[in-house]
Protein backbone atom coordinates (compact mmCIF):
# COMPACT_ATOMS: atom_id res chain seq x y z
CA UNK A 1 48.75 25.65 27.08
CA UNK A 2 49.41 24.37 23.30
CA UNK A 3 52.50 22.27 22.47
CA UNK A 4 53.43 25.40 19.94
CA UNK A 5 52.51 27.89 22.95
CA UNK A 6 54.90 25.35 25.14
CA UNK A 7 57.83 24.89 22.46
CA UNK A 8 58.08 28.62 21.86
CA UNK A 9 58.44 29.66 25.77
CA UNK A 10 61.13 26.93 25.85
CA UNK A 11 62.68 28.07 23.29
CA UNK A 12 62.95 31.71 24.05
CA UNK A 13 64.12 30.92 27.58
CA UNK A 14 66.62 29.05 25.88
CA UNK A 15 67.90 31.81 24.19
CA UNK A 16 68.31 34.12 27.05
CA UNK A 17 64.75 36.11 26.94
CA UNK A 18 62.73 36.13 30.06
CA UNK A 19 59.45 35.19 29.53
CA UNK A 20 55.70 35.38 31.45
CA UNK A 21 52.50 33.26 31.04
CA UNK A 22 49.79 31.71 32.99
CA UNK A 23 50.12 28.53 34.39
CA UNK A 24 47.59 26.06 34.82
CA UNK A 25 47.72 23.15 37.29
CA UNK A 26 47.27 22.99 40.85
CA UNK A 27 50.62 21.22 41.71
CA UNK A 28 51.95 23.97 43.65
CA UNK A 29 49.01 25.06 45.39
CA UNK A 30 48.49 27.70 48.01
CA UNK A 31 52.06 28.70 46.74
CA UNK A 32 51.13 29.36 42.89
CA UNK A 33 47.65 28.60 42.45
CA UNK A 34 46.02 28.02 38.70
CA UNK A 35 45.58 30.92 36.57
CA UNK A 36 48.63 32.79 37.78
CA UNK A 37 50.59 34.50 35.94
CA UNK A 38 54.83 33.64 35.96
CA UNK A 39 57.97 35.04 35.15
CA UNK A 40 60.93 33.15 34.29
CA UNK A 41 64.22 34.68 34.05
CA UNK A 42 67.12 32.12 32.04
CA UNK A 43 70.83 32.38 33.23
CA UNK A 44 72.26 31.46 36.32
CA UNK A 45 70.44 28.84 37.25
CA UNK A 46 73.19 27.08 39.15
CA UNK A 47 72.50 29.82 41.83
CA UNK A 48 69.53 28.47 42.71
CA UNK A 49 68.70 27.27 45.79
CA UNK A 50 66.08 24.96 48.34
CA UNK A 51 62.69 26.96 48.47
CA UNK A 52 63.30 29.05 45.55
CA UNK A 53 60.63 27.94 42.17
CA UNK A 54 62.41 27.31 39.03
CA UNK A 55 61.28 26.19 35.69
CA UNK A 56 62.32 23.02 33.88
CA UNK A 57 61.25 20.75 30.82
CA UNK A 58 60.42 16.92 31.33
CA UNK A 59 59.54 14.95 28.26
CA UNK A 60 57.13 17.93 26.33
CA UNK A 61 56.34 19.42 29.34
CA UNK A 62 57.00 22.82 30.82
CA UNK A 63 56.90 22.87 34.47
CA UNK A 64 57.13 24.81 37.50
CA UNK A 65 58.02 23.50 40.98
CA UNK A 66 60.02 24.04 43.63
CA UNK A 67 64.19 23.57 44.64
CA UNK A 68 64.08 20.74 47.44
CA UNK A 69 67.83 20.18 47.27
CA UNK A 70 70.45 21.51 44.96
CA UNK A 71 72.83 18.09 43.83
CA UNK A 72 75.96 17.79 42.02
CA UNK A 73 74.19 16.78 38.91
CA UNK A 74 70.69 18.81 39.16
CA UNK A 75 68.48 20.36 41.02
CA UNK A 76 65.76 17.96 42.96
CA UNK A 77 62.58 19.48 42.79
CA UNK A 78 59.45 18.52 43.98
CA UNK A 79 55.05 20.36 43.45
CA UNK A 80 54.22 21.44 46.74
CA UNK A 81 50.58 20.03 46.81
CA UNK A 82 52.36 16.99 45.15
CA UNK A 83 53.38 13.75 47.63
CA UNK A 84 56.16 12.86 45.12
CA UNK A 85 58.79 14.77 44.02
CA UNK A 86 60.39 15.15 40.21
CA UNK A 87 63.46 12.99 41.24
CA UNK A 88 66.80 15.05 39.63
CA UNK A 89 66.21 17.72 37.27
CA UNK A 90 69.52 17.33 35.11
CA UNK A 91 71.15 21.09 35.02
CA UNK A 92 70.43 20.80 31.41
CA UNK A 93 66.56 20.62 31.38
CA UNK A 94 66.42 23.72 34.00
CA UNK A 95 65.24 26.77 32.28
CA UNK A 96 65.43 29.37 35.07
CA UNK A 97 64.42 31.12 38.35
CA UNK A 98 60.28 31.20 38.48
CA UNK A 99 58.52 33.91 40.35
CA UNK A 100 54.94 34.63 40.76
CA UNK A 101 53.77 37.99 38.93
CA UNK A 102 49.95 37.81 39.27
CA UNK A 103 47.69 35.38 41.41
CA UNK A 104 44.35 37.43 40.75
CA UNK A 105 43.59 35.45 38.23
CA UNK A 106 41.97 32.20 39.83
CA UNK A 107 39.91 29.99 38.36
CA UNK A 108 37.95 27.17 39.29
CA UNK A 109 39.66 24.29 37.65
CA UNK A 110 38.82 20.78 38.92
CA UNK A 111 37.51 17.54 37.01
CA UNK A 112 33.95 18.44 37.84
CA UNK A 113 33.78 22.59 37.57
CA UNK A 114 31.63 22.74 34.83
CA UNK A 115 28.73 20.24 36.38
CA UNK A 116 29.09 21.60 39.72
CA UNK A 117 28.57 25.18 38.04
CA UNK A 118 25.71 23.96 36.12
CA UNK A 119 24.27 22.68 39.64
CA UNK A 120 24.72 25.90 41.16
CA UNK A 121 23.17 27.86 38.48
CA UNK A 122 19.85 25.46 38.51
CA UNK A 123 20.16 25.90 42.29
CA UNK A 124 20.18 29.20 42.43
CA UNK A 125 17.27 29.01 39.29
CA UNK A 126 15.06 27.11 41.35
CA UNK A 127 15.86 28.99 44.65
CA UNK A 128 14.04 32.82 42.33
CA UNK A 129 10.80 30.61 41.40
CA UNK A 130 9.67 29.41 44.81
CA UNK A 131 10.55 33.06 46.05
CA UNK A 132 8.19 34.55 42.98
């Protein structure tokens, strides 16, 4: 995602309007895999609770993660395929309640995809000459 793509959902969840996109990382894999598509609703986000996913803003960033613990000053939050968590999200960086619209959309997003798909396809190249 851009910085403008970023800076706008930020600030029309700050406003009040929900807002979807597709977000790409793998830190909360098997929960919210690359590619999928989220909704995030503003308001209320001092309902929130552990286990719930919840959007917040650190530094430029836009993430998603999950409620570990709900504290007097924040929420801790912490990626699920992540050994560290976020540390406390100060209730003024949290954005609102994430949930998961669309996980169809997968894609194969690792340092090495595009080699290893070039390897494949040469593979698979090689493998229709020796059968000719």
């Amino acid at each position: 995602m851009t910085d403008l793509a970023t800076h706008v959902i930020i600030d029309q969840l700050r406003e009040g309007a929900p807002v979807r996109w597709t977000v790409r990382g793998s830190s909360m894999w098997p929960a919210i895999r690359d590619g999928a598509t989220v909704s995030v609703t503003p308001g209320a986000v001092r309902s929130l609770r552990a286990g719930e996913f919840v959007a917040f803003v650190r530094g430029p960033a836009l993430i998603v993660h999950r409620v570990v613990a709900v504290e007097p000053g924040g929420l801790r939050c912490r990626g699920d395929a992540l050994s560290r968590g976020d540390g406390v999200v100060a209730w003024a960086d949290v954005l609102g309640r994430a949930s998961v619209i669309d996980q169809r959309s997968l894609s194969l997003r690792w340092p090495r995809a595009r080699e290893i798909g070039a390897l494949l396809r040469a593979a698979l190249g090689a493998l229709r000459l020796v059968r000719s």
